[in-house]
C-alpha atoms as a PDB file:
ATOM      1  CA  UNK A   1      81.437 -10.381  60.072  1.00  0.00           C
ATOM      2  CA  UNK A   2      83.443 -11.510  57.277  1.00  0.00           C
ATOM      3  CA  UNK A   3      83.805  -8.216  55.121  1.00  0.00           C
ATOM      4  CA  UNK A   4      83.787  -4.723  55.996  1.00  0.00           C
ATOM      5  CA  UNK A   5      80.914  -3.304  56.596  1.00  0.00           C
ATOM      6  CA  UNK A   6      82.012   0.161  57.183  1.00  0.00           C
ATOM      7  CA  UNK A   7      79.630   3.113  56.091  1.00  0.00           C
ATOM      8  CA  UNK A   8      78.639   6.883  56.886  1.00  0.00           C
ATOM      9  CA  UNK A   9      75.691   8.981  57.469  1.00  0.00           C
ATOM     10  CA  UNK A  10      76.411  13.008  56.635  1.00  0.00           C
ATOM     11  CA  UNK A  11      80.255  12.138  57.117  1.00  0.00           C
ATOM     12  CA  UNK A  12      79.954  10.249  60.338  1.00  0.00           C
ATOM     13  CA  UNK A  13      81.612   7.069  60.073  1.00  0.00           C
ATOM     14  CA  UNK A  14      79.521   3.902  61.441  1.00  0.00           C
ATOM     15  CA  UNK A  15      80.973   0.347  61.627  1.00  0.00           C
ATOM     16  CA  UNK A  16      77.747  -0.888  59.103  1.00  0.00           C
ATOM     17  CA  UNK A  17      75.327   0.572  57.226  1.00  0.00           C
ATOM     18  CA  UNK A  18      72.413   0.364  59.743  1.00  0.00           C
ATOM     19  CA  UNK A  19      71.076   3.269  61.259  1.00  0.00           C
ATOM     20  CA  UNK A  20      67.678   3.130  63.583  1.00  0.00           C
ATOM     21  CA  UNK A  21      65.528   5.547  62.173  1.00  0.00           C
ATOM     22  CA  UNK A  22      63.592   8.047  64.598  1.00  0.00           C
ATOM     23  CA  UNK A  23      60.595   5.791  66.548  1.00  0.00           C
ATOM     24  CA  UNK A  24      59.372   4.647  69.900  1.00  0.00           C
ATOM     25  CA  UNK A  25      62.285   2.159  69.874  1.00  0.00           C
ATOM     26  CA  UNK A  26      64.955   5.335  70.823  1.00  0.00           C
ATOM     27  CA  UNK A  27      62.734   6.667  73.266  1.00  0.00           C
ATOM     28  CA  UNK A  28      64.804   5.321  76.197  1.00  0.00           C
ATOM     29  CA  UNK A  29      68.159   4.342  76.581  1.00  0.00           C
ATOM     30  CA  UNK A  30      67.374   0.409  77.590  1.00  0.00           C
ATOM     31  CA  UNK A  31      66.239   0.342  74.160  1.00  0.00           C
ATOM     32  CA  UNK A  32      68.781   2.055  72.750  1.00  0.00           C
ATOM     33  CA  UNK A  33      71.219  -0.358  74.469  1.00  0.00           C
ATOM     34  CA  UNK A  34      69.461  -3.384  73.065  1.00  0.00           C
ATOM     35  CA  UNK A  35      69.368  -1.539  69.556  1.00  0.00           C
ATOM     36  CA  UNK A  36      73.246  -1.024  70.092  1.00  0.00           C
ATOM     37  CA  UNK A  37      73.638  -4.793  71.357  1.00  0.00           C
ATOM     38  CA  UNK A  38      71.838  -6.018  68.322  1.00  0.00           C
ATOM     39  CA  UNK A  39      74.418  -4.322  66.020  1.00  0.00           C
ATOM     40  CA  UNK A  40      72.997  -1.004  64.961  1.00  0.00           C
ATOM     41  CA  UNK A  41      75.534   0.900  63.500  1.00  0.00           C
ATOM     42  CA  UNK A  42      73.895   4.398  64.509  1.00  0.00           C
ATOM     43  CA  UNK A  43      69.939   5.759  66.375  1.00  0.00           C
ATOM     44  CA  UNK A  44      68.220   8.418  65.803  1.00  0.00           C
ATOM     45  CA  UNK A  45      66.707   9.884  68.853  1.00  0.00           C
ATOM     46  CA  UNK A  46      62.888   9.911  68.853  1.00  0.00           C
ATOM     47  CA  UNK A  47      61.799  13.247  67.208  1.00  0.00           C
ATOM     48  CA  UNK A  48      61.370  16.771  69.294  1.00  0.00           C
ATOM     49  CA  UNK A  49      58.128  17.905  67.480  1.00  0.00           C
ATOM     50  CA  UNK A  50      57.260  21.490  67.790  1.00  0.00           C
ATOM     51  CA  UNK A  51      53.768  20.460  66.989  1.00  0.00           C
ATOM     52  CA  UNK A  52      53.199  18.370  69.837  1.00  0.00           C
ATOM     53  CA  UNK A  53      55.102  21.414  72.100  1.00  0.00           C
ATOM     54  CA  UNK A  54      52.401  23.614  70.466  1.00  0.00           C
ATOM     55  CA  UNK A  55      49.538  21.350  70.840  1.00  0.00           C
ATOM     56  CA  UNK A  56      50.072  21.021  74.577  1.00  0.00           C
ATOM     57  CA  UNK A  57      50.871  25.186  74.964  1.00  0.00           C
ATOM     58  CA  UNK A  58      47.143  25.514  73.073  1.00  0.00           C
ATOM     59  CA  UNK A  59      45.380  23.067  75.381  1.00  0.00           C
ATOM     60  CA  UNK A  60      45.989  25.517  78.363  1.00  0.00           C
ATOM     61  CA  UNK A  61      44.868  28.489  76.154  1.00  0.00           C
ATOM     62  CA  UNK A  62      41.470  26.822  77.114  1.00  0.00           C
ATOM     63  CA  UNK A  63      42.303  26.970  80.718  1.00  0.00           C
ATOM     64  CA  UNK A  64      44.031  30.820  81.310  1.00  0.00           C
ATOM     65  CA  UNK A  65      42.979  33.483  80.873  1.00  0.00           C
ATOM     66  CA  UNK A  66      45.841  35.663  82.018  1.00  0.00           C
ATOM     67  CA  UNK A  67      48.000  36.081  79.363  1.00  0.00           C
ATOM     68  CA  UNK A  68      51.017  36.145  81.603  1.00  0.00           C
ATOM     69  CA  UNK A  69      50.673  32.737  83.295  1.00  0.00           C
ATOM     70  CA  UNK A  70      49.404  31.285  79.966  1.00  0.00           C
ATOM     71  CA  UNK A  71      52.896  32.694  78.805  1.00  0.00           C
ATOM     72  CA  UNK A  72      54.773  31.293  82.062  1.00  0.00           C
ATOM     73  CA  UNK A  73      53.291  28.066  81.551  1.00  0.00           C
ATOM     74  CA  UNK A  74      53.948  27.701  77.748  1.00  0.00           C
ATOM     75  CA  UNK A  75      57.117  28.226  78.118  1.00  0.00           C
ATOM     76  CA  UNK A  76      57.735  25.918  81.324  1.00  0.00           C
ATOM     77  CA  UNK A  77      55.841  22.940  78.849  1.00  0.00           C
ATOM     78  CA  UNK A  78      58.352  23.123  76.439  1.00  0.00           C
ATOM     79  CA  UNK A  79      61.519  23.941  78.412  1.00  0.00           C
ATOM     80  CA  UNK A  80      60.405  20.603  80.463  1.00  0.00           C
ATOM     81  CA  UNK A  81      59.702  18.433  77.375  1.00  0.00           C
ATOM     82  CA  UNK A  82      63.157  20.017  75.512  1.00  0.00           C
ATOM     83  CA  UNK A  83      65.406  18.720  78.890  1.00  0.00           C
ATOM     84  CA  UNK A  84      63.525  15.638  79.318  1.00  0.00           C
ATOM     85  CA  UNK A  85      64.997  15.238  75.492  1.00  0.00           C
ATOM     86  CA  UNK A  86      68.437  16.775  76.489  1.00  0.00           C
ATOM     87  CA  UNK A  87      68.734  14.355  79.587  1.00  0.00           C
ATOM     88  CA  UNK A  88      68.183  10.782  77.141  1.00  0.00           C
ATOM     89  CA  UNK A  89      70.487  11.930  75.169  1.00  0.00           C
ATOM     90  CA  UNK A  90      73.295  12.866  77.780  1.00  0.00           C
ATOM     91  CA  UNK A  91      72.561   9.204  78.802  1.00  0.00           C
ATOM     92  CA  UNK A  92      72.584   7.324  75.540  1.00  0.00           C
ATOM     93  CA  UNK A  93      76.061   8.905  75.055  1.00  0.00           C
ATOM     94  CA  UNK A  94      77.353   7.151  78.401  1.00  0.00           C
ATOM     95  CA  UNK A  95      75.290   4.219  78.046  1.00  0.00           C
ATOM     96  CA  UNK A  96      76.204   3.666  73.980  1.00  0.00           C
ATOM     97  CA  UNK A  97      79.446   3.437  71.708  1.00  0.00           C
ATOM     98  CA  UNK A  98      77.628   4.263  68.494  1.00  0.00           C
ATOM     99  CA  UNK A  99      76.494   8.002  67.066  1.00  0.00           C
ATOM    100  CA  UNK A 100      73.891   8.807  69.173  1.00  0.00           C
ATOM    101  CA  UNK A 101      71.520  11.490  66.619  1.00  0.00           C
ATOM    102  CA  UNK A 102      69.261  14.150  67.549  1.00  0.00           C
ATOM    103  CA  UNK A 103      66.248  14.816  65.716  1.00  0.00           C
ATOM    104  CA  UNK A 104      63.986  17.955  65.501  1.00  0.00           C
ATOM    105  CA  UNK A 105      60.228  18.058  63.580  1.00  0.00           C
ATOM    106  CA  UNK A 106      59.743  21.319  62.226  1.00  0.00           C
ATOM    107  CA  UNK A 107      57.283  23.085  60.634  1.00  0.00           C
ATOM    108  CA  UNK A 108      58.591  26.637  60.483  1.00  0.00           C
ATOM    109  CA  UNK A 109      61.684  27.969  61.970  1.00  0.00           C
ATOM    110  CA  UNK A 110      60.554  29.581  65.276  1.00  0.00           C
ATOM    111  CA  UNK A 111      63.233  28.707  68.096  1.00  0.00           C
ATOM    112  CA  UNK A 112      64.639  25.611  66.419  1.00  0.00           C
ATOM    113  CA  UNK A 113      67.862  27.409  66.532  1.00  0.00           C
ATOM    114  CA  UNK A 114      68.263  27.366  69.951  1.00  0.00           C
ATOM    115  CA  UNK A 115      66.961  24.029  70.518  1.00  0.00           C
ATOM    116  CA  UNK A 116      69.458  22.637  67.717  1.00  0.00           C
ATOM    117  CA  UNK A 117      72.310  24.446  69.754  1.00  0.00           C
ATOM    118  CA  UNK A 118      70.926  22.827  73.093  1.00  0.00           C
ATOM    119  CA  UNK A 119      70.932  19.471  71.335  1.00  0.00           C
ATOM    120  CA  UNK A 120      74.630  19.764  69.947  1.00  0.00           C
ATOM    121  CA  UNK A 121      75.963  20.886  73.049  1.00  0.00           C
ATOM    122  CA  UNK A 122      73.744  17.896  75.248  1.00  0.00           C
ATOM    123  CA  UNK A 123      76.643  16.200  73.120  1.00  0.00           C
ATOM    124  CA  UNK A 124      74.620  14.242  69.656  1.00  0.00           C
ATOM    125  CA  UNK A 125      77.021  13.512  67.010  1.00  0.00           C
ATOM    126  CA  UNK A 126      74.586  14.781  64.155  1.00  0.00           C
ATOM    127  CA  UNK A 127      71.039  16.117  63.781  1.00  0.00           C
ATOM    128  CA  UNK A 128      68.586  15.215  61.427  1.00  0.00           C
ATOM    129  CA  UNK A 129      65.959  18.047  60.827  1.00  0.00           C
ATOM    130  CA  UNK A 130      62.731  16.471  59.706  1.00  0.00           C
ATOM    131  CA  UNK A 131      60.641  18.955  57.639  1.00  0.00           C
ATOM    132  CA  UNK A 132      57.611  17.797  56.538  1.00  0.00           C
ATOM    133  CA  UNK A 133      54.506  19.867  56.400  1.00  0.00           C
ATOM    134  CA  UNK A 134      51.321  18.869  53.763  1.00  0.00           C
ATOM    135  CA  UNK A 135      50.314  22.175  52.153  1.00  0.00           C
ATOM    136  CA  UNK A 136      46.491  22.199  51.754  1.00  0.00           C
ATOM    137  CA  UNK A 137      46.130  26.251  51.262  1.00  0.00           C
ATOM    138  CA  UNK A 138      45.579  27.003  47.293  1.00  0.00           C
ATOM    139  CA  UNK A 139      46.911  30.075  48.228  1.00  0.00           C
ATOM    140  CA  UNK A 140      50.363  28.125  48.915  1.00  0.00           C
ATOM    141  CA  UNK A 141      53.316  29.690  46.592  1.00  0.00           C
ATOM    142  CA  UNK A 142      55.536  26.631  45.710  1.00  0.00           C
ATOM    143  CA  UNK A 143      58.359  28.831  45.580  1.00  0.00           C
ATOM    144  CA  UNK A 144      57.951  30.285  48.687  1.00  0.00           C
ATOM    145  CA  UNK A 145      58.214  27.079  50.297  1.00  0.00           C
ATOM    146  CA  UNK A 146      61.203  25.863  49.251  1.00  0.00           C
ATOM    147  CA  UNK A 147      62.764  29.236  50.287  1.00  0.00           C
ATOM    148  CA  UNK A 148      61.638  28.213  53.403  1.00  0.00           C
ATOM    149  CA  UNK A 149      62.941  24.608  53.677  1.00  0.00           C
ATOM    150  CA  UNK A 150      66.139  26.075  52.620  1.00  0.00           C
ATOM    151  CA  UNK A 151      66.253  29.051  55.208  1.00  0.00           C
ATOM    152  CA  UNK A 152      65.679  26.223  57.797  1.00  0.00           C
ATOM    153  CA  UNK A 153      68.208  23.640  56.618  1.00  0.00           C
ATOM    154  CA  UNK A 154      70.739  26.424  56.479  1.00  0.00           C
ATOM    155  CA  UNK A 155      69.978  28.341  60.027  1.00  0.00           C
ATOM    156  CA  UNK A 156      70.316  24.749  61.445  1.00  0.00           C
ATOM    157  CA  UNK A 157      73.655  24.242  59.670  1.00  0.00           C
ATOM    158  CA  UNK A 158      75.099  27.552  60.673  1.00  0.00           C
ATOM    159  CA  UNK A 159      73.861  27.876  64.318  1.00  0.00           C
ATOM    160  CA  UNK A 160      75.626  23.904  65.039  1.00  0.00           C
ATOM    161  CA  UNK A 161      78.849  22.809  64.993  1.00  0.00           C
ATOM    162  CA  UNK A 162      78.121  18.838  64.129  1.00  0.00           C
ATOM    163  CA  UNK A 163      76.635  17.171  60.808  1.00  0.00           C
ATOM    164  CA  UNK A 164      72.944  17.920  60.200  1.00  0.00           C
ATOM    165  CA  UNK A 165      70.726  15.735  57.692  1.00  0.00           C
ATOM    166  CA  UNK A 166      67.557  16.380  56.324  1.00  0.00           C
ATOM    167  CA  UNK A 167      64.662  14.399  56.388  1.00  0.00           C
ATOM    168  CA  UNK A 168      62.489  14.979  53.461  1.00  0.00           C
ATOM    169  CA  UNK A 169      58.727  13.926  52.037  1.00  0.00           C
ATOM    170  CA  UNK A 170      58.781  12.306  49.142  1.00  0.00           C
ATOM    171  CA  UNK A 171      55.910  14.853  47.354  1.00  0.00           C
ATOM    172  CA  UNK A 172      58.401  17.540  45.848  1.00  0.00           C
ATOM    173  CA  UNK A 173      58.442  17.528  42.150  1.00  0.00           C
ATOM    174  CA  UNK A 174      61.927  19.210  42.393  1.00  0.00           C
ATOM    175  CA  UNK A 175      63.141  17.224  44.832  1.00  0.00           C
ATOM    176  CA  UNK A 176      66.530  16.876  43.082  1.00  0.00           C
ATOM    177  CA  UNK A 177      67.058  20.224  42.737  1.00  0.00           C
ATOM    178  CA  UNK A 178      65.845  21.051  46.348  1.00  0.00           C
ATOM    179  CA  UNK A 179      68.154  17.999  47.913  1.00  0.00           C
ATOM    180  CA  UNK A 180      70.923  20.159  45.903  1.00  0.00           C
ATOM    181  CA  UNK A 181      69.911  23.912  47.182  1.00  0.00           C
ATOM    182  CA  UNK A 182      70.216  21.594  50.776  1.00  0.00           C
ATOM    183  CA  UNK A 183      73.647  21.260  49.926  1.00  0.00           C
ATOM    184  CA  UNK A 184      74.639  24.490  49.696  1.00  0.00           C
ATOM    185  CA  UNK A 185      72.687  25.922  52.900  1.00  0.00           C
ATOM    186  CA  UNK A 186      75.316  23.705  54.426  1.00  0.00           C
ATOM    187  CA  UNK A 187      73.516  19.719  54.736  1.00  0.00           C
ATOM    188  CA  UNK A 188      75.816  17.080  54.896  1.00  0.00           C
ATOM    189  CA  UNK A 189      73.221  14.270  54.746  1.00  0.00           C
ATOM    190  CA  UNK A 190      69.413  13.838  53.118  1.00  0.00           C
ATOM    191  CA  UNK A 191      67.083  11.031  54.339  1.00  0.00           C
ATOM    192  CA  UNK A 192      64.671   9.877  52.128  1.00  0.00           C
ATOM    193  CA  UNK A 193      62.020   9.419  53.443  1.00  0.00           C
ATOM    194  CA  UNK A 194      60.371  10.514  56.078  1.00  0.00           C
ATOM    195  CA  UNK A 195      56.830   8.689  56.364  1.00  0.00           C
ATOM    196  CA  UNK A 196      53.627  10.865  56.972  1.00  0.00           C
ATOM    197  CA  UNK A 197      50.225   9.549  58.919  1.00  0.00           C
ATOM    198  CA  UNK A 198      48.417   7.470  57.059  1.00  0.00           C
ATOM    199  CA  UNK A 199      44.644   8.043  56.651  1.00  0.00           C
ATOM    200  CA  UNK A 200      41.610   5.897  56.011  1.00  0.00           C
ATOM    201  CA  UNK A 201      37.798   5.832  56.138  1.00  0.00           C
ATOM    202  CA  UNK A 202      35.644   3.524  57.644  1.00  0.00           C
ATOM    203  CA  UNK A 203      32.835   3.815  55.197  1.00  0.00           C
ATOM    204  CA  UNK A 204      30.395   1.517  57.640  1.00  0.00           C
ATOM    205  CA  UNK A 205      30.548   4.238  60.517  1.00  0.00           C
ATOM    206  CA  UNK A 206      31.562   6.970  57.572  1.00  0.00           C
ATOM    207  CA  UNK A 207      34.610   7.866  59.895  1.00  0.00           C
ATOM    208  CA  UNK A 208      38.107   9.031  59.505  1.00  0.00           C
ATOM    209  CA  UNK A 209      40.668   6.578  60.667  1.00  0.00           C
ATOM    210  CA  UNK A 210      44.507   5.733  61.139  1.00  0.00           C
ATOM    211  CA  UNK A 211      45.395   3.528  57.947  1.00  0.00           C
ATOM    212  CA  UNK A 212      48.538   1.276  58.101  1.00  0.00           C
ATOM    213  CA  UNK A 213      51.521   3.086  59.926  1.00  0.00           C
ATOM    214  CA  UNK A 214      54.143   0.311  58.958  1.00  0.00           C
ATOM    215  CA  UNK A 215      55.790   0.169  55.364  1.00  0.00           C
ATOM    216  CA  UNK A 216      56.199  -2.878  53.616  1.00  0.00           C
ATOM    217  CA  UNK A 217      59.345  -3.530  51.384  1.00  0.00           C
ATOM    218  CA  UNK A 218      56.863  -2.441  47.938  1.00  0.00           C
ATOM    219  CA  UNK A 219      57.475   1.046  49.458  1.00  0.00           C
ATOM    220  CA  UNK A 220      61.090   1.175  48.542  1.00  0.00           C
ATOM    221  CA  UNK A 221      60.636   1.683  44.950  1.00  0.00           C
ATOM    222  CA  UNK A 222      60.580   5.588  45.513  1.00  0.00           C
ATOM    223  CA  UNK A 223      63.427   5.349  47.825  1.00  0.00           C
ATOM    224  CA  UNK A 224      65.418   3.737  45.308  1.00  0.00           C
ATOM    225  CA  UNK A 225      64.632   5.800  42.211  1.00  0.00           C
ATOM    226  CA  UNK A 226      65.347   8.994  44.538  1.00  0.00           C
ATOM    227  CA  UNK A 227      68.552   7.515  46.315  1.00  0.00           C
ATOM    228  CA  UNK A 228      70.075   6.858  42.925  1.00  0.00           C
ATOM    229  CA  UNK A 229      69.564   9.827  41.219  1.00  0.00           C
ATOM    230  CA  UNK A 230      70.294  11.972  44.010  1.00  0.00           C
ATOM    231  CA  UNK A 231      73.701   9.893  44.155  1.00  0.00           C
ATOM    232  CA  UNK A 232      74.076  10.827  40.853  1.00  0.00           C
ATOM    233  CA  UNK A 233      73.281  14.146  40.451  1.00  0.00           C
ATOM    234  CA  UNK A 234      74.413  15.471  44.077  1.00  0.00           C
ATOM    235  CA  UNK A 235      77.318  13.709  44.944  1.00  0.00           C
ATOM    236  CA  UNK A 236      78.786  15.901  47.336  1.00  0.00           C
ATOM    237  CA  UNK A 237      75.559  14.997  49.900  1.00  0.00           C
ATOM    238  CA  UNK A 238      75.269  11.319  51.145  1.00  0.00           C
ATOM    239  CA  UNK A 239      71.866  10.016  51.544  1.00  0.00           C
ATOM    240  CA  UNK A 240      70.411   7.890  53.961  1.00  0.00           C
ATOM    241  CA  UNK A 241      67.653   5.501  52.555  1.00  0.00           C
ATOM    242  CA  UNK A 242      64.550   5.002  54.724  1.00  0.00           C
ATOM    243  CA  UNK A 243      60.858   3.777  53.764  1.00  0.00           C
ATOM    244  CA  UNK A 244      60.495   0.316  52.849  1.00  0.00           C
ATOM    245  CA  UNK A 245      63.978  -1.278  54.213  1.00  0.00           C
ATOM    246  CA  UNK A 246      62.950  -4.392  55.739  1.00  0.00           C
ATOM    247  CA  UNK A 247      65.492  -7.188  55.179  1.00  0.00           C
ATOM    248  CA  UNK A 248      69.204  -7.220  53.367  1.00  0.00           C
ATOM    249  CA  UNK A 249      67.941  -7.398  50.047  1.00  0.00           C
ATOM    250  CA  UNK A 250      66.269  -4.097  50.554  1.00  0.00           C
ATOM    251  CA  UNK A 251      69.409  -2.316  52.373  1.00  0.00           C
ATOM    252  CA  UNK A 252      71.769  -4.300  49.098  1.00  0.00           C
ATOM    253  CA  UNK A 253      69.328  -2.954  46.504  1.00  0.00           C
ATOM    254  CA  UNK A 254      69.946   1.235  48.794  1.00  0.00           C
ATOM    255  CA  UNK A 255      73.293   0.817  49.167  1.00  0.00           C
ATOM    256  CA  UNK A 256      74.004  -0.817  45.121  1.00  0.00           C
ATOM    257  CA  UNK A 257      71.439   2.479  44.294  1.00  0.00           C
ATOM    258  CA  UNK A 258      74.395   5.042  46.066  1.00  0.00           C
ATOM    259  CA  UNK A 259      72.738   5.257  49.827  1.00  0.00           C
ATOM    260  CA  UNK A 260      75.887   5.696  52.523  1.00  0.00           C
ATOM    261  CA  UNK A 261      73.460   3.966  54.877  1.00  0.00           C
ATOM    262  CA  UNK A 262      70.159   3.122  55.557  1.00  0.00           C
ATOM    263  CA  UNK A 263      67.450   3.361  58.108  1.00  0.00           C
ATOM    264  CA  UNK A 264      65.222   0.916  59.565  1.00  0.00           C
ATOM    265  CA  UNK A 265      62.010   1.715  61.506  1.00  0.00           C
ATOM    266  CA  UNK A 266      58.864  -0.455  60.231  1.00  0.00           C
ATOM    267  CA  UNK A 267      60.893  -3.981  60.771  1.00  0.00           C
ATOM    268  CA  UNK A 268      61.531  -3.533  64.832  1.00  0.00           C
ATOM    269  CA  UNK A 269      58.113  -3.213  65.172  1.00  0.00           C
ATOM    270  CA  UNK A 270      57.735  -6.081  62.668  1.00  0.00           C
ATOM    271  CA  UNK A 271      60.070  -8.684  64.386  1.00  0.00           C
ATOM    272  CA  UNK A 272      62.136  -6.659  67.349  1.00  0.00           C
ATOM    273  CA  UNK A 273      65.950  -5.809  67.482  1.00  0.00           C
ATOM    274  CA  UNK A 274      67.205  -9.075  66.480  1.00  0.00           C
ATOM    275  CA  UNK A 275      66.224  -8.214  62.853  1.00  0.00           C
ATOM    276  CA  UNK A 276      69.433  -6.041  62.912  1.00  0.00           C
ATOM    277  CA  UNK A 277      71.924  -8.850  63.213  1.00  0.00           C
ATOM    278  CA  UNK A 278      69.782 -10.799  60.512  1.00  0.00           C
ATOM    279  CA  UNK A 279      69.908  -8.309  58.476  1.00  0.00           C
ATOM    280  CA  UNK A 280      73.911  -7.368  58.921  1.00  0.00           C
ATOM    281  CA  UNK A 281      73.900 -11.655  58.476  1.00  0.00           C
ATOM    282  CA  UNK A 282      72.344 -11.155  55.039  1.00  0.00           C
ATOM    283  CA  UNK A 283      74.233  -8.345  53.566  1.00  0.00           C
ATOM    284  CA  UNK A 284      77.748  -9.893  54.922  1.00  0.00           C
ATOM    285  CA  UNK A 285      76.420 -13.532  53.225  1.00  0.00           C
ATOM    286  CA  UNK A 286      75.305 -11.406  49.784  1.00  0.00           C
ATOM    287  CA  UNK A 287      79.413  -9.670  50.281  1.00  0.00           C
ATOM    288  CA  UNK A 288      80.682 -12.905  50.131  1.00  0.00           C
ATOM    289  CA  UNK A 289      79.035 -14.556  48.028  1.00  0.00           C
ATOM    290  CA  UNK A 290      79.353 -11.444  45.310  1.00  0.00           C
ATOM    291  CA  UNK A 291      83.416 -11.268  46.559  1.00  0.00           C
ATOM    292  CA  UNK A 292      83.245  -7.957  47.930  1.00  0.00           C
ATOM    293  CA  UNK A 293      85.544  -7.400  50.582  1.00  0.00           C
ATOM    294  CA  UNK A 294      83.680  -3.973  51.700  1.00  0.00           C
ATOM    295  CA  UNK A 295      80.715  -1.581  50.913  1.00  0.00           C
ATOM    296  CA  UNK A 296      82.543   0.762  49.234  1.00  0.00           C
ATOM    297  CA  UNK A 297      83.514  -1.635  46.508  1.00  0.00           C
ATOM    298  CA  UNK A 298      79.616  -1.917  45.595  1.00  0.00           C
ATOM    299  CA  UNK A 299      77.728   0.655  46.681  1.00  0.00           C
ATOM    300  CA  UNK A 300      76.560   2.995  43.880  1.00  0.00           C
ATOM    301  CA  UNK A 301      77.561   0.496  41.538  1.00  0.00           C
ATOM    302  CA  UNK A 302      73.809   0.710  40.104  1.00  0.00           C
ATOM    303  CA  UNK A 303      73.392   4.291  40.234  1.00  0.00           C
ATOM    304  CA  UNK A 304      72.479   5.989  36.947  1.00  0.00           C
ATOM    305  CA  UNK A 305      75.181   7.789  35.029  1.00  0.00           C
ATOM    306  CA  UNK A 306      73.912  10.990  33.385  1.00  0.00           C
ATOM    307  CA  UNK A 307      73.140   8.890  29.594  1.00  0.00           C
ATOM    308  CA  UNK A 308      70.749   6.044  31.466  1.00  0.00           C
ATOM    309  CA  UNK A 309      69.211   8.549  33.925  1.00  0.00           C
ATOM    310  CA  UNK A 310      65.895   7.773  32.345  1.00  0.00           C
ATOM    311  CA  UNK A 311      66.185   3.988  33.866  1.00  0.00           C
ATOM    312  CA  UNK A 312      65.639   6.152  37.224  1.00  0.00           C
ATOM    313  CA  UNK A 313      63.374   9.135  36.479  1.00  0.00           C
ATOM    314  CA  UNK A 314      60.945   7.652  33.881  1.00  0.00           C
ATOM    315  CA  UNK A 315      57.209   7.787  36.065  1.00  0.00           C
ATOM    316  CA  UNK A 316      55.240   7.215  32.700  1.00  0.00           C
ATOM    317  CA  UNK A 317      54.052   2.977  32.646  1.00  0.00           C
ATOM    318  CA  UNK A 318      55.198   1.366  29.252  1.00  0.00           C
ATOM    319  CA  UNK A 319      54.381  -2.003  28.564  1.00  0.00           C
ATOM    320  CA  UNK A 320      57.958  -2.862  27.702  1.00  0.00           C
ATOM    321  CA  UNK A 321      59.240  -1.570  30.759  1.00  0.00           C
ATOM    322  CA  UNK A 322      57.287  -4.249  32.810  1.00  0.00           C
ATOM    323  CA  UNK A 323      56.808  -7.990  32.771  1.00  0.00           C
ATOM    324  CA  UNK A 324      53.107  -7.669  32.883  1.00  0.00           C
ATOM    325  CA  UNK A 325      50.991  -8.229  30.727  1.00  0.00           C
END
């Protein structure tokens, strides 16, 4: 590389700006070596879902009936499933030069504590904490739920001892202010966003189906809008764009919106590892071509200031505002 490419993700520093996002592709550390070989600055460890955990603790609820081996065994799933976790990423730190970052799925707090402690001390250099729940209850208090994802994001940041990021949906109409609140509970980092199952139906055998699980690069408009006026309006957190990053113009247009990195998920599954380099290729040629010697001298430069903030937050289609007609 011609220029420096030097970026961070919740005050880690990472030689470029790409970060593999959590995904099958981090699952094992032969892949995480390729990922590393290919030039990714930073992985994200697959995620630990307490769901899943759950999900195969209620399967044997069908199966005991004695409350005390149900119990034995519940407990025995998810110790397993939490080393098996603990062991990659003990490896991936021997096998790896590059931040090696845990991830956790939560839905409510339960024991995430510990396992975040277990997780810092297996030796990650961050952990992202991936809330993301879909409230369908109209008995849901909006309120409440933010006090929640707070209490999380700030029990994580107190119990560990390394940087911890949160991923969060894109479906808060305070997400500003929530990204904020983050801040003070003690998060050095924000990732925007995570991406939820996608849904269909098949209306000849009047099913429910998966839709498409891969973005596309038209799904980094709301990771832009968000990234810059988060970068605006929360300085003190760095954000990490994700959703719809697919080539260098996408991780340019984060990084010129205020992102300290970006993460790529949808694209390895698209055209495999070597899409890193390419991508590194791009921005470097786009650097030099611009005459930026490093990141730093460009990224944010298209975040809003307070006066044009309504560039960013206007969601309200005006015909002059588009070249459609």
């Amino acid at each position: 590389m011609k220029n420096d490419l030097t970026c961070s993700y919740a005050g880690l520093k990472l030689k470029n700006p790409i970060v593999v996002a959590s995904c099958s592709h981090t699952h094992s550390v032969a892949s995480i070596k390729k990922l590393a070989e290919a030039g990714a600055a930073a992985v994200v460890i697959k995620s630990l879902f307490e769901e899943q955990m759950e999900e195969h603790s209620n399967m044997l609820s069908h199966e005991q009936e004695h409350t005390e081996a149900f119990d034995y065994l519940t407990q025995y799933i998810k110790s397993n499933e939490l080393n098996e976790h603990l062991e990659l990423i003990k490896a991936a730190k021997q096998a790896v030069n590059i931040p090696i970052i845990a991830s956790i799925n939560c839905y409510k707090a339960g024991n995430w504590v510990d396992f975040a402690k277990q997780l810092a001390n297996a030796g990650a250099d961050a952990l992202e904490v991936n809330i993301m729940r879909l409230e369908a209850s109209i008995n849901t208090d909006p309120t409440t739920l933010v006090r929640e994802y707070i209490s999380i994001a700030k029990d994580v940041a107190q119990a560990v001892n390394i940087p911890v990021s949160i991923k969060l949906p894109r479906d808060f109409s305070t997400l500003v202010a929530l990204v904020d609140k983050m801040h003070y509970a003690g998060a050095k980092g924000v990732t925007l966003f995570n991406r939820s199952y996608r849904m269909d139906i098949d209306i000849e055998n009047e099913t429910i189906v998966s839709g498409n699980v891969l973005t596309t690069p038209n799904d980094i408009a709301d990771t832009l809008r968000f990234t810059g006026i988060v970068a605006t309006k929360v300085p003190q957190i760095e954000v990490s764009a994700s959703t719809g990053i697919h080539t260098a113009t996408d991780a340019v247009k984060a990084l010129l919106a205020g992102a300290s990195s970006v993460q790529i998920c949808s694209t390895l599954y698209l055209h495999g590892a070597k899409v890193i380099g390419e991508i590194l290729d791009g921005i470097d040629e786009w650097m030099s071509r611009k005459q930026y010697r490093s990141v730093d001298e460009f990224r944010g430069k298209l975040k809003p200031s307070d006066e044009d903030l309504n560039l960013f937050s206007r969601v309200q289609f005006m015909k002059y505002f588009s070249n459609k007609e």
